[in-house]
C-alpha atoms as a PDB file:
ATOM      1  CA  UNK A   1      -5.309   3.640 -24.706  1.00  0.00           C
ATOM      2  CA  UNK A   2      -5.799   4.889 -20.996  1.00  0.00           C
ATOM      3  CA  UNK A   3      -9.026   3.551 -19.682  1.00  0.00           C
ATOM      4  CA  UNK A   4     -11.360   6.812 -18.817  1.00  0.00           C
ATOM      5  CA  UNK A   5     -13.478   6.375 -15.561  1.00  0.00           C
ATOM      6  CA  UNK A   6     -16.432   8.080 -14.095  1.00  0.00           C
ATOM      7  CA  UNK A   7     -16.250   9.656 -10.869  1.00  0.00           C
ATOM      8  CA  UNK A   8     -18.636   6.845  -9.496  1.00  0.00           C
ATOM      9  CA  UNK A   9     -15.844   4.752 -11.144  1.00  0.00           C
ATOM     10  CA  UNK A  10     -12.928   6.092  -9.052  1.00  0.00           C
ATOM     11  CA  UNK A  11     -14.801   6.357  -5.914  1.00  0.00           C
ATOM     12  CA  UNK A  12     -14.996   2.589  -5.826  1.00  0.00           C
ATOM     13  CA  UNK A  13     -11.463   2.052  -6.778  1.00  0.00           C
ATOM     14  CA  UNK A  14     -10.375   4.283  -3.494  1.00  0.00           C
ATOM     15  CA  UNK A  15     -12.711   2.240  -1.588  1.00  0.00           C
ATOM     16  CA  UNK A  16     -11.385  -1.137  -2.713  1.00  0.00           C
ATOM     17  CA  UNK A  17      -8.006   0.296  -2.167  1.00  0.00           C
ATOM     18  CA  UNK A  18      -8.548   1.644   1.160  1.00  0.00           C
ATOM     19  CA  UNK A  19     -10.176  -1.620   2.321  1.00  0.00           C
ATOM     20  CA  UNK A  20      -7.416  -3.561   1.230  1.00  0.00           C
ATOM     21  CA  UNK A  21      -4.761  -2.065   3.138  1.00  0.00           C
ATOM     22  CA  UNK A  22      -7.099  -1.919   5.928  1.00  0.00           C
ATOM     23  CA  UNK A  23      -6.903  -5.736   6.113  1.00  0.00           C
ATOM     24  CA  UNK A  24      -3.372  -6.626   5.431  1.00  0.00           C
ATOM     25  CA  UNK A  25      -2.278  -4.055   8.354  1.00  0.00           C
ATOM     26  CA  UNK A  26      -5.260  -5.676  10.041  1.00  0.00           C
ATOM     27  CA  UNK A  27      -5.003  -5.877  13.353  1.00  0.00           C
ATOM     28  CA  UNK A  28      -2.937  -2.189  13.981  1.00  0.00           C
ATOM     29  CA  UNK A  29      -5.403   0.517  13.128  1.00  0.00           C
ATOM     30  CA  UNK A  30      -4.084   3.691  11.154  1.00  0.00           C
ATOM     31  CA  UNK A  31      -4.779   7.245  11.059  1.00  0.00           C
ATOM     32  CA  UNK A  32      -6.000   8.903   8.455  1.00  0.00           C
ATOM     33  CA  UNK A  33      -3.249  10.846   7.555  1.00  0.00           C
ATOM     34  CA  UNK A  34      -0.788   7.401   7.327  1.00  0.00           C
ATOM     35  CA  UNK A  35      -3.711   5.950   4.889  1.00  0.00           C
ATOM     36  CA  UNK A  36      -3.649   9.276   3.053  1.00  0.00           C
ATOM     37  CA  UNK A  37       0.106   8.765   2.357  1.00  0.00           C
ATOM     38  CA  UNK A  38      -0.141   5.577   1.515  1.00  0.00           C
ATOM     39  CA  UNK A  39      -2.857   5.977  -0.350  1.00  0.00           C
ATOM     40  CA  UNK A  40      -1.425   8.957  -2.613  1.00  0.00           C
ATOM     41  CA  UNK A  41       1.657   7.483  -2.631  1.00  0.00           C
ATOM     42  CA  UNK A  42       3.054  10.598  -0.541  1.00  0.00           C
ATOM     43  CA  UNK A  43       2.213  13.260  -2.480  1.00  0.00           C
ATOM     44  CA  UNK A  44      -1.839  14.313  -1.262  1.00  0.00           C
ATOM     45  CA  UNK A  45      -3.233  17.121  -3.019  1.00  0.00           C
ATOM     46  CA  UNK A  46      -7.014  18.311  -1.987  1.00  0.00           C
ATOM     47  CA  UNK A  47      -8.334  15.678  -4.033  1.00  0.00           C
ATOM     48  CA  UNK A  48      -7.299  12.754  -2.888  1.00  0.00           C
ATOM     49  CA  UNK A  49      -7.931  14.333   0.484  1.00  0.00           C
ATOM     50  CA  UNK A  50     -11.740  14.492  -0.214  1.00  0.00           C
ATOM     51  CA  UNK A  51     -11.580  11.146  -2.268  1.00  0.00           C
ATOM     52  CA  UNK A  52     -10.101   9.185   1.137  1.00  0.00           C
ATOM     53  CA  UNK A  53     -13.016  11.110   3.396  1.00  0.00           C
ATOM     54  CA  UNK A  54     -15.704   9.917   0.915  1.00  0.00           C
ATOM     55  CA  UNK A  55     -14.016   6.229   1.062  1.00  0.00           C
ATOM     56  CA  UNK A  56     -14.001   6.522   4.930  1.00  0.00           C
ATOM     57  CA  UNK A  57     -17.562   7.615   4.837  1.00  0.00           C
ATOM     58  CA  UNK A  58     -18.820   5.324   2.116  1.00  0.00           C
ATOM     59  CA  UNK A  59     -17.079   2.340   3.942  1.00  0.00           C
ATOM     60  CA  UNK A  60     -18.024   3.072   7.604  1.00  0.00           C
ATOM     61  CA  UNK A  61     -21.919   3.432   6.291  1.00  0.00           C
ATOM     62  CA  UNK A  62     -21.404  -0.154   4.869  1.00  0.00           C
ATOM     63  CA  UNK A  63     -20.599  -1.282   8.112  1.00  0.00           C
ATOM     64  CA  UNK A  64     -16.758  -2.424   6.771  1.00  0.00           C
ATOM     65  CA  UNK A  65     -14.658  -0.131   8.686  1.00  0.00           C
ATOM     66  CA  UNK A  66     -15.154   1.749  11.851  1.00  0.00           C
ATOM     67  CA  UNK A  67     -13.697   5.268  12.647  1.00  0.00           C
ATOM     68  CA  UNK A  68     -12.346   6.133  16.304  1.00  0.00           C
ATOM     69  CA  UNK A  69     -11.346  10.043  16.305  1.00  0.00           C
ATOM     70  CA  UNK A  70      -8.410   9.473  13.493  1.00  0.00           C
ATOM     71  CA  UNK A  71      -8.001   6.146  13.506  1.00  0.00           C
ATOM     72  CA  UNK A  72     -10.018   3.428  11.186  1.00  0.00           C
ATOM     73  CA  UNK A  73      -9.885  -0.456  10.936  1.00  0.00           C
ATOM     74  CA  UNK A  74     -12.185  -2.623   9.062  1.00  0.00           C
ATOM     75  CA  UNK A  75     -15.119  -4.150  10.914  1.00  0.00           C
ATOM     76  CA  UNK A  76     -15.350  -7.546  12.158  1.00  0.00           C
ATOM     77  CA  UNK A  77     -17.657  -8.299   9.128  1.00  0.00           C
ATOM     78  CA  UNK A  78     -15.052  -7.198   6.483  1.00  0.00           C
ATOM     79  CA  UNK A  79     -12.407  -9.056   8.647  1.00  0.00           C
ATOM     80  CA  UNK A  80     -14.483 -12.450   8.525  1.00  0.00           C
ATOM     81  CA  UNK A  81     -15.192 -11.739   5.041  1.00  0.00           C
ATOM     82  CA  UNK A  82     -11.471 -11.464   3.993  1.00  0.00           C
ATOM     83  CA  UNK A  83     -10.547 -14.865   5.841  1.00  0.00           C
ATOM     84  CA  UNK A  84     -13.704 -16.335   4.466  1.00  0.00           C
ATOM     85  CA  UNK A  85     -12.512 -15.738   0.553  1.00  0.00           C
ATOM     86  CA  UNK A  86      -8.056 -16.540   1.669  1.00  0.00           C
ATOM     87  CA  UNK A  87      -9.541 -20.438   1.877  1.00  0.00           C
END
């Protein structure tokens, strides 16, 4: 059976996923649209458009990524975090 998620739900899920490939291309900063294709596996409808901008948003107000015009990379903070849990 397909597991049904909220919106709330899926939110997190791009968040998780955009952090994540924040830190393994970590320290090369991307634009947004790279992440968007890599996110959507290449094929970006308005959707997952909107669902990336809320990540970016979401994330950034956390303090775990930062935003320069189109390019993002995670903070210092999510950085030390991701080192701190690899030991």
């Amino acid at each position: 059976m397909d597991e049904i998620r909220t919106p709330a739900e899926d939110d997190v899920a791009v968040e998780a996923a955009v952090l994540r490939l924040l830190l393994e291309l970590h320290p090369a900063p991307i634009c947004f649209e790279e992440l968007l294709r890599e996110i959507a596996a290449g094929t970006a409808d308005f959707a997952q458009h909107d669902a990336l901008e809320r990540a970016l948003r979401d994330l950034a107000a956390s303090g775990l990524l930062h935003r320069n015009g189109d390019f993002v990379l995670p903070s210092r903070a999510a950085v030390r975090f991701d080192e701190l849990l690899a030991r």
